[in-house]
Protein backbone atom coordinates (compact mmCIF):
# COMPACT_ATOMS: atom_id res chain seq x y z
CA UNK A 1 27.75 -48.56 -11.80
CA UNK A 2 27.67 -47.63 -8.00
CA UNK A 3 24.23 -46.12 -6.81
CA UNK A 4 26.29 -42.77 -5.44
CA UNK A 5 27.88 -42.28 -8.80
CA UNK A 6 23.89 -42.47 -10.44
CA UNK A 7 23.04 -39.81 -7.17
CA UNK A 8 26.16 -37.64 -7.73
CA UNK A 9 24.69 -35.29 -11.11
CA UNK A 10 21.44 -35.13 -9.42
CA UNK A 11 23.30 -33.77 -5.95
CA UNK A 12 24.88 -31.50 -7.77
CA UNK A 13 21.94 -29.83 -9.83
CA UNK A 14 20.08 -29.92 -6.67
CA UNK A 15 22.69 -27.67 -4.92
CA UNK A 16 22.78 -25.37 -8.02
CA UNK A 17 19.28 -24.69 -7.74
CA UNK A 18 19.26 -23.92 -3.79
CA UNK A 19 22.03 -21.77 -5.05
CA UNK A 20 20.36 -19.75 -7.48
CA UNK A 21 17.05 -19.16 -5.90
CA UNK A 22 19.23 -18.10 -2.76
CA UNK A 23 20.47 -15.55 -4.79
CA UNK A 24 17.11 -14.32 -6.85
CA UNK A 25 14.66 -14.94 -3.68
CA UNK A 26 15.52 -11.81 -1.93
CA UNK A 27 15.26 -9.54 -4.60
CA UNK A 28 12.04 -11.07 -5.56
CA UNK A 29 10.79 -10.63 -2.67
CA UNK A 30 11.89 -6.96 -2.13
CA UNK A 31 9.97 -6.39 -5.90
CA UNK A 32 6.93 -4.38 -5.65
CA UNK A 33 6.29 -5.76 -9.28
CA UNK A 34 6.64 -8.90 -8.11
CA UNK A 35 4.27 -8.57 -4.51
CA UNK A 36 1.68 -6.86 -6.96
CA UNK A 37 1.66 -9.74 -8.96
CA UNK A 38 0.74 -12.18 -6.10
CA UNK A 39 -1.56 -10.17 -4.63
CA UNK A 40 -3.54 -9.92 -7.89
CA UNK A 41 -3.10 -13.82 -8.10
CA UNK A 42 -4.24 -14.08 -4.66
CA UNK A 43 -7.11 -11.79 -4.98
CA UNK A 44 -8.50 -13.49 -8.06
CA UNK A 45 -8.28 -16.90 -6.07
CA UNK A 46 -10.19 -15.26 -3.24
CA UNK A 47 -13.40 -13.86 -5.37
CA UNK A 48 -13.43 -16.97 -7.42
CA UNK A 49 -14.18 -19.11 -3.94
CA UNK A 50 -16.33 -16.58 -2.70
CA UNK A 51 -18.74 -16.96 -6.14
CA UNK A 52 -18.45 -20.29 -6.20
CA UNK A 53 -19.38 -20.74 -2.27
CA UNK A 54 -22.97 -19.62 -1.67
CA UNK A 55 -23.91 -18.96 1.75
CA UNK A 56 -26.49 -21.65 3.39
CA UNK A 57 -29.53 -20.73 5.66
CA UNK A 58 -28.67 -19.94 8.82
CA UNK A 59 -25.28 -17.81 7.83
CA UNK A 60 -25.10 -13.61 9.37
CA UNK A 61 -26.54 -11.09 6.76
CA UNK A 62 -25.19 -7.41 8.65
CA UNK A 63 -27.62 -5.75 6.94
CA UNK A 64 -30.71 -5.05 8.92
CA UNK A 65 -29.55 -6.45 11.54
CA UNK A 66 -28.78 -5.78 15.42
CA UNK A 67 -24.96 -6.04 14.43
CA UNK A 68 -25.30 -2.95 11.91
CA UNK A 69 -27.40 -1.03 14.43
CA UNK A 70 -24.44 -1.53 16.75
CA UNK A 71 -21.63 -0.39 14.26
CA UNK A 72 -18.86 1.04 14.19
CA UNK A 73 -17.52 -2.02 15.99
CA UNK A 74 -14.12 -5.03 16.28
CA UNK A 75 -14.54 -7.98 14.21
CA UNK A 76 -12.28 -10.15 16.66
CA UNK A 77 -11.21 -13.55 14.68
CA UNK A 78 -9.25 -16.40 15.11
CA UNK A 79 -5.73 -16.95 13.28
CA UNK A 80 -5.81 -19.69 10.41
CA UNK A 81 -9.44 -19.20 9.85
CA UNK A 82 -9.04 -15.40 8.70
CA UNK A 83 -8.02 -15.89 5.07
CA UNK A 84 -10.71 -15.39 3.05
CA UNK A 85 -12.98 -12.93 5.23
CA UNK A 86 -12.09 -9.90 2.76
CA UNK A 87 -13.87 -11.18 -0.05
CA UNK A 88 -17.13 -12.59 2.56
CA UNK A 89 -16.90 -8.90 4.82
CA UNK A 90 -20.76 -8.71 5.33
CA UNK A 91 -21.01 -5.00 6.15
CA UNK A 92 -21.74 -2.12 4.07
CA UNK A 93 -19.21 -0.09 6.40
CA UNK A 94 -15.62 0.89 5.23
CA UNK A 95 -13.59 -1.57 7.48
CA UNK A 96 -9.81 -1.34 8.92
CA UNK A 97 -7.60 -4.30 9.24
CA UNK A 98 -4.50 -4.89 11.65
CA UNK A 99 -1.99 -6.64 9.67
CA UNK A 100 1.13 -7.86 11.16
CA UNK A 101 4.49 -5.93 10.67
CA UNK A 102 6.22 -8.97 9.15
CA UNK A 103 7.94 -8.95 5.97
CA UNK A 104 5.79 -11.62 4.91
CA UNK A 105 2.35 -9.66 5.83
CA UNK A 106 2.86 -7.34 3.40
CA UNK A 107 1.27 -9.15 0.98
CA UNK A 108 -1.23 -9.95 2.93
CA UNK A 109 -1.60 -6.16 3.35
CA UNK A 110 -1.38 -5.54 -0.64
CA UNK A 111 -4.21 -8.12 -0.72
CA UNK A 112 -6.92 -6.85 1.74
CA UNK A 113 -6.36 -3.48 -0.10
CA UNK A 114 -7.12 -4.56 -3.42
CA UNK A 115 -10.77 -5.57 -1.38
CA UNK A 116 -11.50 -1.87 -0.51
CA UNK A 117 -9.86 -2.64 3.06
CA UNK A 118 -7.47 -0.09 5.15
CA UNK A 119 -4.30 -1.79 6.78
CA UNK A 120 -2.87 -0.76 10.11
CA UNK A 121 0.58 -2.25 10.70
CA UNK A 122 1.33 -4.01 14.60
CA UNK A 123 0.60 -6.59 16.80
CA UNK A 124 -2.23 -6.55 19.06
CA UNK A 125 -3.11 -9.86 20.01
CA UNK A 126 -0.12 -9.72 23.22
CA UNK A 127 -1.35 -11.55 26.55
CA UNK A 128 -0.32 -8.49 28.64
CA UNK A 129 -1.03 -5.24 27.55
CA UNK A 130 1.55 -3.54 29.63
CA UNK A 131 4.55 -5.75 27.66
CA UNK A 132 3.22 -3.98 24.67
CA UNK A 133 5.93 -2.70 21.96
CA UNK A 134 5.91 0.92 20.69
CA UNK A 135 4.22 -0.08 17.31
CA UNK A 136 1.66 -2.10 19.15
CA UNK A 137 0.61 1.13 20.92
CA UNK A 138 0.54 3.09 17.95
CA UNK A 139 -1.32 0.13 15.66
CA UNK A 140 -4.02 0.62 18.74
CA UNK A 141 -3.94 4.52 18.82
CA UNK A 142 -4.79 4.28 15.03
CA UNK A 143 -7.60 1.57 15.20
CA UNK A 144 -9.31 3.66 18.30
CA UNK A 145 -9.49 6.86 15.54
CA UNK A 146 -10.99 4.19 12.80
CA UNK A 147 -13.78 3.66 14.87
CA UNK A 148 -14.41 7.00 16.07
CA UNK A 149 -14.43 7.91 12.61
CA UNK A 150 -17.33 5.37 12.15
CA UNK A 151 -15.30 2.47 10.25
CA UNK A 152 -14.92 -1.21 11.50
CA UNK A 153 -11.87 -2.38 12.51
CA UNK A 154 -10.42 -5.97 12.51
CA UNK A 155 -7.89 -7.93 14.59
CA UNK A 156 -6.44 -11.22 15.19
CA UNK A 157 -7.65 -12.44 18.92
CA UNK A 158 -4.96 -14.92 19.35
CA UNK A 159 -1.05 -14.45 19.27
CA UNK A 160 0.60 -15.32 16.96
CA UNK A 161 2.66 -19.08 17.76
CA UNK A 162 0.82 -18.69 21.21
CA UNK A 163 -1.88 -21.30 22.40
CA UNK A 164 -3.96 -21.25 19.66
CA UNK A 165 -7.97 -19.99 20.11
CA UNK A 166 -7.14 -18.79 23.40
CA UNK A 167 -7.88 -14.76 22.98
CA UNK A 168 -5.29 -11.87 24.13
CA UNK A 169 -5.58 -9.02 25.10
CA UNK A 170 -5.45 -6.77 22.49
CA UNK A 171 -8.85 -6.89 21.10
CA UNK A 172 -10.06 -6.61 24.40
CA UNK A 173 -8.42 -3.48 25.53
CA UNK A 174 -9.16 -1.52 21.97
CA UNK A 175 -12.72 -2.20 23.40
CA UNK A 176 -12.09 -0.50 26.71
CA UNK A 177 -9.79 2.35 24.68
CA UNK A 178 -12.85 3.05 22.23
CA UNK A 179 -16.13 1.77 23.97
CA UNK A 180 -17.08 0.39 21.04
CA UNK A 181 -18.39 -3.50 20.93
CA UNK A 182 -16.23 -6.63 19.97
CA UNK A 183 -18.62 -8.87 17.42
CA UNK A 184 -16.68 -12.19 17.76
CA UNK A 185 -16.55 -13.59 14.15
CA UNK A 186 -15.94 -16.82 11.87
CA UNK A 187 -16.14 -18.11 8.26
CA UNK A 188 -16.41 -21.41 7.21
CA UNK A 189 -16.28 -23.06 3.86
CA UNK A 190 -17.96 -26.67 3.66
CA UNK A 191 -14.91 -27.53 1.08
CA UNK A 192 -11.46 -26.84 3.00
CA UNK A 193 -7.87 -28.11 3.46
CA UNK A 194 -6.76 -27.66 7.05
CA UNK A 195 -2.69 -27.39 7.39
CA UNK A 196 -2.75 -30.04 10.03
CA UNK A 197 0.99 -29.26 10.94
CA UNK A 198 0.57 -25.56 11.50
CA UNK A 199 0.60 -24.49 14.82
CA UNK A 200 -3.11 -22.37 14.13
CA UNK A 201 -4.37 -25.41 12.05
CA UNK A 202 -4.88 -22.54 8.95
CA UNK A 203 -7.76 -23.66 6.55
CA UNK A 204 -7.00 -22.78 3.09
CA UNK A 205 -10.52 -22.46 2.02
CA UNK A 206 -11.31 -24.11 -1.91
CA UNK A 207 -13.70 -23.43 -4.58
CA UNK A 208 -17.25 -25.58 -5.18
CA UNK A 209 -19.00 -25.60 -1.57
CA UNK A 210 -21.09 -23.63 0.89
CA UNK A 211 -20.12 -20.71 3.10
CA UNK A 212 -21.60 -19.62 6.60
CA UNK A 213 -20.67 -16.50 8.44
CA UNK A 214 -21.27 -16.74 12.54
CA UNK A 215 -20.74 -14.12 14.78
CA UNK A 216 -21.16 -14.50 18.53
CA UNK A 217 -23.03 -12.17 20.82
CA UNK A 218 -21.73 -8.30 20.67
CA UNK A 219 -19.14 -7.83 23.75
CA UNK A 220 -18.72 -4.71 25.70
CA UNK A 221 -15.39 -3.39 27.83
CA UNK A 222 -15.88 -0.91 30.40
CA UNK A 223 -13.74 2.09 30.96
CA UNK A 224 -13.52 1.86 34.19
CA UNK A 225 -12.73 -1.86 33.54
CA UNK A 226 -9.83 -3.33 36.09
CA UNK A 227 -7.41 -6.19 35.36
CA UNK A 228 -9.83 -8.73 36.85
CA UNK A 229 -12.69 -7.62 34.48
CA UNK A 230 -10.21 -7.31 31.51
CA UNK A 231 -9.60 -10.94 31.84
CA UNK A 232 -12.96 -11.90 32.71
CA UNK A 233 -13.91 -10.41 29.28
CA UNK A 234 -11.13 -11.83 27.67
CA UNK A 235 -12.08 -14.82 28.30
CA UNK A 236 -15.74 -14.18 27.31
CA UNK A 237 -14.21 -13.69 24.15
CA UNK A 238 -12.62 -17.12 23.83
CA UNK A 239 -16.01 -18.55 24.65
CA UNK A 240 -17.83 -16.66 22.01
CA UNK A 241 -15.09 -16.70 19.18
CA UNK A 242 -15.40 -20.46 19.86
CA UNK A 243 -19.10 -20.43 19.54
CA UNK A 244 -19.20 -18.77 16.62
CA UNK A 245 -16.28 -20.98 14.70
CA UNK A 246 -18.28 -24.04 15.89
CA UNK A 247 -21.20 -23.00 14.69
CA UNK A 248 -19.95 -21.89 11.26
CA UNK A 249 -18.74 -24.98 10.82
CA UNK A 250 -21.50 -26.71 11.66
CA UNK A 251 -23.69 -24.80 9.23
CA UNK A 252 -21.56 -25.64 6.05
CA UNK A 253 -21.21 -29.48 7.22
CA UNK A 254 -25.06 -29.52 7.60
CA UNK A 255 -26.22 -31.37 4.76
């Protein structure tokens, strides 16, 4: 018997599958039954790591500490090392996440809510402020009311399939809009799986190791703050979001 007549069935069922979950994926993913579901699942996952990853010497407690005293503030981190910060936020302070607009943030949304965490929906990372879309500006309008209302408020620093760990402009000008400070953040996990392919290298952080929370020193935007300042600050940021992620690193791989 030829070898394509032994391939031929198992062609076929493989076409009948990519037929039928073409046909069930969409309405899956339209389910809020189903997006519930996974957010649980997710949200399960995500406390299970964070009980089963203590955090070593060295890593931020907010509590106490000149961070709190300096609250309401932005928690600027990178992309692809974000994932697990709801269930590690360190302050007692209601916090305010900006989640992408995507179809496929919404889960992502359904899951920091299920951790006690406000979504606002846009995009704020953007290199230049003045390119920025209509529900950028209004994602920004409602983050600058979070923190005069005294919450925290979180964002992305980098954009999204830009040059990754290289900070926009977003954070920075939500610092100028509010006056509040930018506390440049990062988690680590000593046990980890980085997506080496992904153009943010995202760590999927795993169960059965040691944490470390690092945050960089407190960054503050001017009013009065011109484009040359704006980037000078941005780029502060860069440096200290760097900092920080090396450093959290370095604690959990510490032995």
């Amino acid at each position: 018997m030829s070898r394509t007549a032994v391939s031929a069935p198992g062609k076929r069922r493989d076409r009948r599958l990519k037929s039928f979950w073409k046909r069930v994926r969409r309405p899956l993913a339209e389910s809020r039954f189903v997006k519930g579901a996974i957010a649980s699942l997710f949200t399960q996952a995500m406390r299970f790591i964070r009980l089963t990853n203590p955090a070593v010497a060295g890593s931020i407690v907010f509590a106490g500490s000149r961070y709190e005293d300096l609250e309401p503030g932005i928690i600027a981190l990178w992309h692809g090392q974000h994932i697990l910060l709801p269930a590690f936020y360190p302050s007692r302070t209601p916090l305010v996440a900006m989640v992408s607009r995507s179809a496929d943030a919404e889960i992502n949304a359904l899951v920091i809510e299920k951790f006690g965490i406000e979504s606002v929906r846009g995009s704020g990372g953007r290199s230049d402020t003045r390119q920025m879309d209509k529900g950028g500006a209004k994602a920004l309008i409602a983050l600058k009311k979070s923190l005069m209302s005294g919450k925290n408020v979180c964002m992305i620093a980098d954009i999204p399939h830009g040059t990754p760990r290289e900070s926009g402009m977003g954070v920075v000008l939500l610092a100028k809009l509010s006056g509040r400070p930018i506390f440049p953040g990062a988690l680590a996990t000593s046990r980890r799986k980085v997506i080496e392919k992904s153009w943010d290298k995202t760590t999927i952080n795993l169960p059965f190791g040691r944490s470390a929370i690092a945050v960089g020193e407190p960054i503050f935007v001017p009013a009065d703050a011109d484009e040359t300042e704006m980037e000078n600050k941005r780029r502060e940021l860069t440096a200290e979001l760097n900092s920080a992620t090396a450093k959290a690193y370095r604690l959990v791989d510490e032995r």
